[in-house]
PDB file of N, CA and C in Angstrom:
ATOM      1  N   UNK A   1      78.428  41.944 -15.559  1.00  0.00           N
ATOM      2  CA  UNK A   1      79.081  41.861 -16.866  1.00  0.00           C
ATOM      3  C   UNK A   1      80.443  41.166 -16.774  1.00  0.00           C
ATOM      4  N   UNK A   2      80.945  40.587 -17.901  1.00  0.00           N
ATOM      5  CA  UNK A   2      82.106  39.771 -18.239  1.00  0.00           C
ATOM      6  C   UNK A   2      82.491  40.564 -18.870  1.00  0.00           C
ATOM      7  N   UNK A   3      84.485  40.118 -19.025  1.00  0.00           N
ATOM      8  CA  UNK A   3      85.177  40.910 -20.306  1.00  0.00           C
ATOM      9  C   UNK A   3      84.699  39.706 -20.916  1.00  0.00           C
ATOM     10  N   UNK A   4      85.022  40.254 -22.265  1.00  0.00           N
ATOM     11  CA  UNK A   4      85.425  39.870 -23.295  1.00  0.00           C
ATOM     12  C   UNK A   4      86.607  39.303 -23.806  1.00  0.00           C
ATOM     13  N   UNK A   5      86.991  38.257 -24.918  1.00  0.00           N
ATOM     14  CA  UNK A   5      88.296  37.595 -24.809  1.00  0.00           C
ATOM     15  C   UNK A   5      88.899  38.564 -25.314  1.00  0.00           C
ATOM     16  N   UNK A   6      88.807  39.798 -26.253  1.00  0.00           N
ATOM     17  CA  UNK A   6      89.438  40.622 -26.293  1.00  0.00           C
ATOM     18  C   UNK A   6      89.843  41.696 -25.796  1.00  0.00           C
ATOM     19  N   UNK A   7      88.783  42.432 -24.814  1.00  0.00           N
ATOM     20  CA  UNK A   7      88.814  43.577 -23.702  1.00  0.00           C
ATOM     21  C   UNK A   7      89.691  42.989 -23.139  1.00  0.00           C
ATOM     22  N   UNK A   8      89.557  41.218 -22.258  1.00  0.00           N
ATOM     23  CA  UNK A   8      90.625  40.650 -21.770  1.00  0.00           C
ATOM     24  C   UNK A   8      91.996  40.532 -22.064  1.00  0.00           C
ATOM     25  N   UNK A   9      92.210  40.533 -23.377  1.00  0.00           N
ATOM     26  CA  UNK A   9      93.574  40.767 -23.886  1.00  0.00           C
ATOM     27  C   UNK A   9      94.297  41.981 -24.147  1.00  0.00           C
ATOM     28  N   UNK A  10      93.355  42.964 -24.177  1.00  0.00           N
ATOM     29  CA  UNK A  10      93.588  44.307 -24.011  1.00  0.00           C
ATOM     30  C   UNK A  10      94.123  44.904 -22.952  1.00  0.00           C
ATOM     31  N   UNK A  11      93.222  44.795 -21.580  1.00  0.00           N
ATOM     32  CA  UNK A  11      93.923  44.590 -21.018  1.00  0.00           C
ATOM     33  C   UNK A  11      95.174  44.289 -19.911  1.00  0.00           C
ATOM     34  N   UNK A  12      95.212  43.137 -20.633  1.00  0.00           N
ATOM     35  CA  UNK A  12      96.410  42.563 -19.960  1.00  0.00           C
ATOM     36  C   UNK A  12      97.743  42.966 -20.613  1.00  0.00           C
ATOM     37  N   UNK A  13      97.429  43.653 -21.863  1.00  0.00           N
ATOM     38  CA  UNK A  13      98.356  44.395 -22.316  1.00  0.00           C
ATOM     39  C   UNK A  13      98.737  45.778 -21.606  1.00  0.00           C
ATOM     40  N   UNK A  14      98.129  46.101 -21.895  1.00  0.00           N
ATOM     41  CA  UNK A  14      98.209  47.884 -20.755  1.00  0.00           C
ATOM     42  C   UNK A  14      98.644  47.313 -19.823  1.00  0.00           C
ATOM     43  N   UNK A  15      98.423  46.454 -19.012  1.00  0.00           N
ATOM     44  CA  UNK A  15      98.778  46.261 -17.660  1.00  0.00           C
ATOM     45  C   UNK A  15     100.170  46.214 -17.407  1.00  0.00           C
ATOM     46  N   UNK A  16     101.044  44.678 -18.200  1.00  0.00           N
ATOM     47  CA  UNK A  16     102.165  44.672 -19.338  1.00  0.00           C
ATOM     48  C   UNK A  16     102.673  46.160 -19.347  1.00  0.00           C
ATOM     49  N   UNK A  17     102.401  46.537 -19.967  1.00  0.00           N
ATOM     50  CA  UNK A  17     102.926  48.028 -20.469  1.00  0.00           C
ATOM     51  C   UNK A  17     103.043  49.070 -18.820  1.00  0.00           C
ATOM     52  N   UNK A  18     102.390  49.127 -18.416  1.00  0.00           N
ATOM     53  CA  UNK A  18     102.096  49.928 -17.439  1.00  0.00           C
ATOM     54  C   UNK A  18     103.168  49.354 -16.607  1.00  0.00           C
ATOM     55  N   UNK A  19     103.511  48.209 -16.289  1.00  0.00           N
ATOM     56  CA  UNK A  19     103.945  47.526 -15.217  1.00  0.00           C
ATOM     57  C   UNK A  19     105.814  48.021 -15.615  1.00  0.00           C
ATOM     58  N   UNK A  20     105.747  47.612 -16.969  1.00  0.00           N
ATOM     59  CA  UNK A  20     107.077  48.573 -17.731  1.00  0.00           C
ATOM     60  C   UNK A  20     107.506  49.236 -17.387  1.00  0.00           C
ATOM     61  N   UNK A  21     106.934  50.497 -17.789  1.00  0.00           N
ATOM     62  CA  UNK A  21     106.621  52.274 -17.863  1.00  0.00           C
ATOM     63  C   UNK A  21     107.147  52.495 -16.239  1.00  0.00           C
ATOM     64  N   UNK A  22     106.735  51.259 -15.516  1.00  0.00           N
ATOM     65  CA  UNK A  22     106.649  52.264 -13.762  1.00  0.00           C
ATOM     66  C   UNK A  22     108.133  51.543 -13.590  1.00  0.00           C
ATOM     67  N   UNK A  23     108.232  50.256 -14.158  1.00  0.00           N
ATOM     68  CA  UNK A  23     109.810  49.975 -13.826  1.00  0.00           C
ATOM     69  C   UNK A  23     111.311  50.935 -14.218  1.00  0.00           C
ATOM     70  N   UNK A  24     110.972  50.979 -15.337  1.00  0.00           N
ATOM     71  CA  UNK A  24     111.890  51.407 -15.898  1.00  0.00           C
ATOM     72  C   UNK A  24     112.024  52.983 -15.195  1.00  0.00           C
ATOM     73  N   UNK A  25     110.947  53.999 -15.178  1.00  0.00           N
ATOM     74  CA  UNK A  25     110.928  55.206 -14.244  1.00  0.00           C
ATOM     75  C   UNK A  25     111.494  54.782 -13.070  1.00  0.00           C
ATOM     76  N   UNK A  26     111.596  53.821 -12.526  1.00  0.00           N
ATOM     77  CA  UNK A  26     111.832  53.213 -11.126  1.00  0.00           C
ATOM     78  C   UNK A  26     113.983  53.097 -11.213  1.00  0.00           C
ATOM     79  N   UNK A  27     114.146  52.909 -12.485  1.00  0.00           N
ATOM     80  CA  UNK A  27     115.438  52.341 -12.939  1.00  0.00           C
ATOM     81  C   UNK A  27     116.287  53.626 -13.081  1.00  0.00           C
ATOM     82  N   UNK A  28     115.490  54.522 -13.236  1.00  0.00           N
ATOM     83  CA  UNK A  28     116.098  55.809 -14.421  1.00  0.00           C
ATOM     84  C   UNK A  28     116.167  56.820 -12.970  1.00  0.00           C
ATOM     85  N   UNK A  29     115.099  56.791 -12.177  1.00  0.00           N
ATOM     86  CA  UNK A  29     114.974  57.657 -11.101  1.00  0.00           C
ATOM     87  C   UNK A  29     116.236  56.963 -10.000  1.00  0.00           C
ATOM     88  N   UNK A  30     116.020  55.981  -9.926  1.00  0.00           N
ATOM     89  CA  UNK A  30     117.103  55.660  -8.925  1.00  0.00           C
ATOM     90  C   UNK A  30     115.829  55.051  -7.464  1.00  0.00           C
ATOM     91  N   UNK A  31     114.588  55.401  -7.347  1.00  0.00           N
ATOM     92  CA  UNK A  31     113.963  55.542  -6.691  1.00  0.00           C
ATOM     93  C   UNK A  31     112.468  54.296  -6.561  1.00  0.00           C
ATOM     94  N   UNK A  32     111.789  53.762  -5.557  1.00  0.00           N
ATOM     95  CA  UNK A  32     110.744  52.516  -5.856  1.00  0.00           C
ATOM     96  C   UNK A  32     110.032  53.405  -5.911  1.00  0.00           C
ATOM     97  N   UNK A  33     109.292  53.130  -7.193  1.00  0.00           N
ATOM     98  CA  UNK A  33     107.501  53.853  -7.253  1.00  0.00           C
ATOM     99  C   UNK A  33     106.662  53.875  -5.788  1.00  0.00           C
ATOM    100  N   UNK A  34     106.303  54.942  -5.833  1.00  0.00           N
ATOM    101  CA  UNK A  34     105.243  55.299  -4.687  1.00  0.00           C
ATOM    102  C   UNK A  34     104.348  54.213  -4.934  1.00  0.00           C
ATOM    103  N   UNK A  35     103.755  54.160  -5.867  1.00  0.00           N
ATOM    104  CA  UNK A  35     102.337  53.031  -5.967  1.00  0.00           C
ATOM    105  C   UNK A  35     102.590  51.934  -6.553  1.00  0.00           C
ATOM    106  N   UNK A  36     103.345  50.896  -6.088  1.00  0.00           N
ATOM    107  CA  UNK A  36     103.883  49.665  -6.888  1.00  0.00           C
ATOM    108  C   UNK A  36     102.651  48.942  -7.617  1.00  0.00           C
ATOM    109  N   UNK A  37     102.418  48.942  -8.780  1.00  0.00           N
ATOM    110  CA  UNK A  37     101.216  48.375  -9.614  1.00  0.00           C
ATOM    111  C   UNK A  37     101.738  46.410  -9.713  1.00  0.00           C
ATOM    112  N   UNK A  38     100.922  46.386  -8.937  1.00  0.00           N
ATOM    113  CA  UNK A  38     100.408  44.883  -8.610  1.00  0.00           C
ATOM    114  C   UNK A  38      99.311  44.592  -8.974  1.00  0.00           C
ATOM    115  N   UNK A  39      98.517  42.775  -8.557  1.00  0.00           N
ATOM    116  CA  UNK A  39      97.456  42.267  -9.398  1.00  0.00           C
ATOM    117  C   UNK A  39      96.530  42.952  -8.745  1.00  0.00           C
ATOM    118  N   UNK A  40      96.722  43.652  -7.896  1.00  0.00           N
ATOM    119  CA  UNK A  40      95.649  44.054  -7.105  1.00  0.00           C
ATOM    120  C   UNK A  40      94.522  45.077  -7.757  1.00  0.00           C
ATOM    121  N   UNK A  41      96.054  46.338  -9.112  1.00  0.00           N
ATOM    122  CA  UNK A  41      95.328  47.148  -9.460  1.00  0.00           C
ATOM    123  C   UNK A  41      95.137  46.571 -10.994  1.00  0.00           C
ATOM    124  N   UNK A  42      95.311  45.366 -11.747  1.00  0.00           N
ATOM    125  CA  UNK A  42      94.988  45.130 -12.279  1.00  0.00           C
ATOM    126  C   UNK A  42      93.196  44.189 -11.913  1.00  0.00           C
ATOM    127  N   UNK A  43      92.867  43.758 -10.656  1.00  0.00           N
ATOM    128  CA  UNK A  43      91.792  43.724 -10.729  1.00  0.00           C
ATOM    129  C   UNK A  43      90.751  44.848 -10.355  1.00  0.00           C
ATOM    130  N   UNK A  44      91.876  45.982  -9.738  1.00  0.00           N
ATOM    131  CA  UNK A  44      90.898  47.085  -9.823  1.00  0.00           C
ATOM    132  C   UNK A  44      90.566  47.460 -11.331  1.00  0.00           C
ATOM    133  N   UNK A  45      91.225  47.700 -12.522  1.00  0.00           N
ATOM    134  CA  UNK A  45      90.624  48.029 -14.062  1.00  0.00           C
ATOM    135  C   UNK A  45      89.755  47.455 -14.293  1.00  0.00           C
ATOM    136  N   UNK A  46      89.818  45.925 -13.575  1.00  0.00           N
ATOM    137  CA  UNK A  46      88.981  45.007 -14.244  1.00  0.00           C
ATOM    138  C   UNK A  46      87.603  45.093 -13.946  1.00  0.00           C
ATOM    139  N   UNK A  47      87.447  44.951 -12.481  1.00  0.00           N
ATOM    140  CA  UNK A  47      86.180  46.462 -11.821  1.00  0.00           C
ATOM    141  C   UNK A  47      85.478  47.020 -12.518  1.00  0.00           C
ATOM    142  N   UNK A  48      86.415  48.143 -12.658  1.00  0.00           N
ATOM    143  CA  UNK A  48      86.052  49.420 -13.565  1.00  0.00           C
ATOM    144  C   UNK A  48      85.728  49.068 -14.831  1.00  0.00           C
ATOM    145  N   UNK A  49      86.146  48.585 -15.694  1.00  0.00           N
ATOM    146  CA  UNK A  49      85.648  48.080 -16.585  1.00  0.00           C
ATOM    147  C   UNK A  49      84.568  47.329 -17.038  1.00  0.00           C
ATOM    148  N   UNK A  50      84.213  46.609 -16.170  1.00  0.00           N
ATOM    149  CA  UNK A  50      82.861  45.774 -15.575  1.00  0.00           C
ATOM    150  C   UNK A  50      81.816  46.807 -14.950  1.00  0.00           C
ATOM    151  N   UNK A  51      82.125  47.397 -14.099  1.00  0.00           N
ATOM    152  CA  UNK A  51      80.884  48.570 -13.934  1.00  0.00           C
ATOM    153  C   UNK A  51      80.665  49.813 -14.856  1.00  0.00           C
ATOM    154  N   UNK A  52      81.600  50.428 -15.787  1.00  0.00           N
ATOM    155  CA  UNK A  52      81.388  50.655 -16.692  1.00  0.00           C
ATOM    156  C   UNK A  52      80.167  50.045 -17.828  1.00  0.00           C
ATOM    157  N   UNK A  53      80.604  48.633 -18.403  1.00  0.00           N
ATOM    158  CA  UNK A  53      79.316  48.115 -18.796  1.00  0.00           C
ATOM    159  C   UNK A  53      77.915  47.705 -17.993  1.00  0.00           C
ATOM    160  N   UNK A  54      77.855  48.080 -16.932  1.00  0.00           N
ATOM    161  CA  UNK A  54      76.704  47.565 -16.027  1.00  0.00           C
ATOM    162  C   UNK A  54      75.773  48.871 -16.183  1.00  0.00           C
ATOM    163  N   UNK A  55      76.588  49.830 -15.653  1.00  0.00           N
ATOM    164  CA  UNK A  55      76.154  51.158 -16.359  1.00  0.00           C
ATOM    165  C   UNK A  55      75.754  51.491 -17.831  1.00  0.00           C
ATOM    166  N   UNK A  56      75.900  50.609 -18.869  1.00  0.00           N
ATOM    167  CA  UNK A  56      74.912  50.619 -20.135  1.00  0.00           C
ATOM    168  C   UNK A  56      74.226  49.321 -20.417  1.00  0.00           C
ATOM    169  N   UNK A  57      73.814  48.732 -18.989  1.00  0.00           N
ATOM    170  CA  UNK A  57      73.494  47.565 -19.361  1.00  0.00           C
ATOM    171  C   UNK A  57      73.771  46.238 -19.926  1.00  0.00           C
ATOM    172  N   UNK A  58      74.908  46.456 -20.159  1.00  0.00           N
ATOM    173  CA  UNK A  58      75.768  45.767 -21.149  1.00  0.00           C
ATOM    174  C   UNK A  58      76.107  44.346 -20.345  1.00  0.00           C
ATOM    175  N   UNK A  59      75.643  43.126 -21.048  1.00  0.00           N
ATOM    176  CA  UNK A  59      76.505  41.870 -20.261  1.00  0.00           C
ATOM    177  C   UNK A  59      77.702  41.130 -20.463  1.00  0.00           C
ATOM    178  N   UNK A  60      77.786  42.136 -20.998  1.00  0.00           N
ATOM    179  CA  UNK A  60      79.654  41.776 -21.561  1.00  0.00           C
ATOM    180  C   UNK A  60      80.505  43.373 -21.432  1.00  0.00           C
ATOM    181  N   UNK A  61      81.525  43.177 -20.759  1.00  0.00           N
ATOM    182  CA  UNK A  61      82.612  44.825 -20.907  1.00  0.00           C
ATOM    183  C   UNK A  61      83.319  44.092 -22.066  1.00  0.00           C
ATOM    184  N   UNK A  62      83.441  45.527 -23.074  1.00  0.00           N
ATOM    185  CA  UNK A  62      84.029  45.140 -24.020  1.00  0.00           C
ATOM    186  C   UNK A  62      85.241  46.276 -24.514  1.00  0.00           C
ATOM    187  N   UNK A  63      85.947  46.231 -25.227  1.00  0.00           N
ATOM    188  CA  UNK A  63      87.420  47.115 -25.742  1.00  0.00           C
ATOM    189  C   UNK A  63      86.870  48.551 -25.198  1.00  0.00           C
ATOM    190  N   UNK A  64      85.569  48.964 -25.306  1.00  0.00           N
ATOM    191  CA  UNK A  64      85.558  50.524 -25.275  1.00  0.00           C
ATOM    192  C   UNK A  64      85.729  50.647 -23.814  1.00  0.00           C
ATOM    193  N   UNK A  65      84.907  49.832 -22.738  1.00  0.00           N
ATOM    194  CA  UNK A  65      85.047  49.813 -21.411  1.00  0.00           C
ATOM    195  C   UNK A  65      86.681  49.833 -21.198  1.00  0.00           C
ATOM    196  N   UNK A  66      87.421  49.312 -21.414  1.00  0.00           N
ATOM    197  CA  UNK A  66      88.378  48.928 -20.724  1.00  0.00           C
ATOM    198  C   UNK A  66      89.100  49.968 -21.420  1.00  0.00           C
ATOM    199  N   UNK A  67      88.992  50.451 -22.873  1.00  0.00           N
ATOM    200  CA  UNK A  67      89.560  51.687 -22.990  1.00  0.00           C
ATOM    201  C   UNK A  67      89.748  52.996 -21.968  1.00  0.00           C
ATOM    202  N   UNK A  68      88.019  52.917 -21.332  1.00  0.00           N
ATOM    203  CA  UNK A  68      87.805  54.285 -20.477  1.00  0.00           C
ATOM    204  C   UNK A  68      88.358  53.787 -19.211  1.00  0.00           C
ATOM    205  N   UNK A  69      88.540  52.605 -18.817  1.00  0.00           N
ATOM    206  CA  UNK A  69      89.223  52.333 -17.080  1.00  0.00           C
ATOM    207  C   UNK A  69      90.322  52.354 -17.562  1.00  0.00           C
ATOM    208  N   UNK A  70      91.293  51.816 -18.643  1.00  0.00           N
ATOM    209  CA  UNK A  70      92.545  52.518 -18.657  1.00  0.00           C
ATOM    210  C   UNK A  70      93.165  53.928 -18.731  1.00  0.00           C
ATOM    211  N   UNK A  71      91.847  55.150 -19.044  1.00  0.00           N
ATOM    212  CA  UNK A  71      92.066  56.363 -19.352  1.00  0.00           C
ATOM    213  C   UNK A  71      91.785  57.134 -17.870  1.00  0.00           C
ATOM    214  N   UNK A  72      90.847  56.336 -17.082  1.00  0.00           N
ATOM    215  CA  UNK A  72      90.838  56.449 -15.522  1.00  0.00           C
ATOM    216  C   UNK A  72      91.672  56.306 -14.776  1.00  0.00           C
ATOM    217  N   UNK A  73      92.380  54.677 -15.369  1.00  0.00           N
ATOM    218  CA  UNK A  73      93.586  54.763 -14.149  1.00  0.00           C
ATOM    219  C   UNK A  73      94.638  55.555 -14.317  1.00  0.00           C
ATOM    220  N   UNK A  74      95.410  55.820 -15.756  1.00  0.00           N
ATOM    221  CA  UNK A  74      96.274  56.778 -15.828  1.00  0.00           C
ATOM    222  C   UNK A  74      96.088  58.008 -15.309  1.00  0.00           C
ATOM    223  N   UNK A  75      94.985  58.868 -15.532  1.00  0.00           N
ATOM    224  CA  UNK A  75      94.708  59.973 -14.545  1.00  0.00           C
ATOM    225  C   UNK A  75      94.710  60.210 -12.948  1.00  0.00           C
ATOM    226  N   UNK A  76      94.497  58.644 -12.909  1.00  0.00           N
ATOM    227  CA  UNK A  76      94.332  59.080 -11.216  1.00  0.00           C
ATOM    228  C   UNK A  76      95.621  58.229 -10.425  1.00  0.00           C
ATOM    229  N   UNK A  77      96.049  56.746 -10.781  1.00  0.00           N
ATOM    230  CA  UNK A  77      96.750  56.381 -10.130  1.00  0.00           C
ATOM    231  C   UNK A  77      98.021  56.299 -10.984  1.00  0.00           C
ATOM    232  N   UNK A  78      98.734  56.454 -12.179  1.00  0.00           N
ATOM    233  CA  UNK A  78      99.647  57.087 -12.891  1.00  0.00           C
ATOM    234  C   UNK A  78     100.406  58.060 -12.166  1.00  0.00           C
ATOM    235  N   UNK A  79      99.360  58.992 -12.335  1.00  0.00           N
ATOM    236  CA  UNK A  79      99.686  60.604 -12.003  1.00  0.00           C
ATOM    237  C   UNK A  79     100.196  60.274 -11.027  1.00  0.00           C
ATOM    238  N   UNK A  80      99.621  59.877 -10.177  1.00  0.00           N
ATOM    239  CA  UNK A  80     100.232  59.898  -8.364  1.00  0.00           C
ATOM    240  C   UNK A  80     101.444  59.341  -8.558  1.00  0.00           C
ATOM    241  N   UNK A  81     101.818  58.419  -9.308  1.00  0.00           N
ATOM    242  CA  UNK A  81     102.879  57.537  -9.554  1.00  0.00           C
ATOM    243  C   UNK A  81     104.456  58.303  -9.445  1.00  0.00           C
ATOM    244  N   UNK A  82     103.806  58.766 -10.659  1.00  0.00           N
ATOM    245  CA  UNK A  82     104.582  59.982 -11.612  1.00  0.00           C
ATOM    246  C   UNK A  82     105.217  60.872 -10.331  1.00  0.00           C
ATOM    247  N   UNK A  83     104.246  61.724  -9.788  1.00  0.00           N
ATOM    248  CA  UNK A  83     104.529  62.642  -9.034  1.00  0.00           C
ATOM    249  C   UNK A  83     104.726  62.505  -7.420  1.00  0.00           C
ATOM    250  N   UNK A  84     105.136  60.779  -7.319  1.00  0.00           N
ATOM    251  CA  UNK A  84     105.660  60.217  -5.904  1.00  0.00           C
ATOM    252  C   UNK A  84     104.900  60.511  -5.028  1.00  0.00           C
ATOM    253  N   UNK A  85     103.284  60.111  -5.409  1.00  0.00           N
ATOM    254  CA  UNK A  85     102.462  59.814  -4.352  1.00  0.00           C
ATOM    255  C   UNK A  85     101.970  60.960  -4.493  1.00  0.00           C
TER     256      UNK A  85
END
């Protein structure tokens, strides 16, 4: 499966945002994020998002996929973020 030009723009927004969120915690703490979010884990969503639709057959990942790998990564690699590994 492929994104979509909009799952794709989606996102690359979260990512954007995310990449924010960990700076600015990074600014305020005084401290470098445990898990520095690089392209690396933006092609991990992208992954996830893609096997997500493979798993309904789907030949396109579309907004809902990439909804649920963004609701994945915040739970799992967020958190760790958050709570310095």
């Amino acid at each position: 499966p492929r994104l979509t030009r909009k799952a794709a723009d989606m996102l690359k927004n979260h990512y954007v945002s995310f990449r924010r969120e960990t700076k600015l915690q990074a600014e305020e703490s005084g401290q470098i994020s445990a898990i520095p979010l690089t392209v690396r884990q933006l092609e991990s969503l992208i992954r996830i998002a893609e096997s997500l639709a493979k798993m309904q057959l789907s030949e396109e990942a579309n907004e809902d996929h990439v909804k649920e790998a963004v609701r994945l990564f915040k739970v799992s690699t967020l958190k760790a973020t958050k709570e310095g590994g």
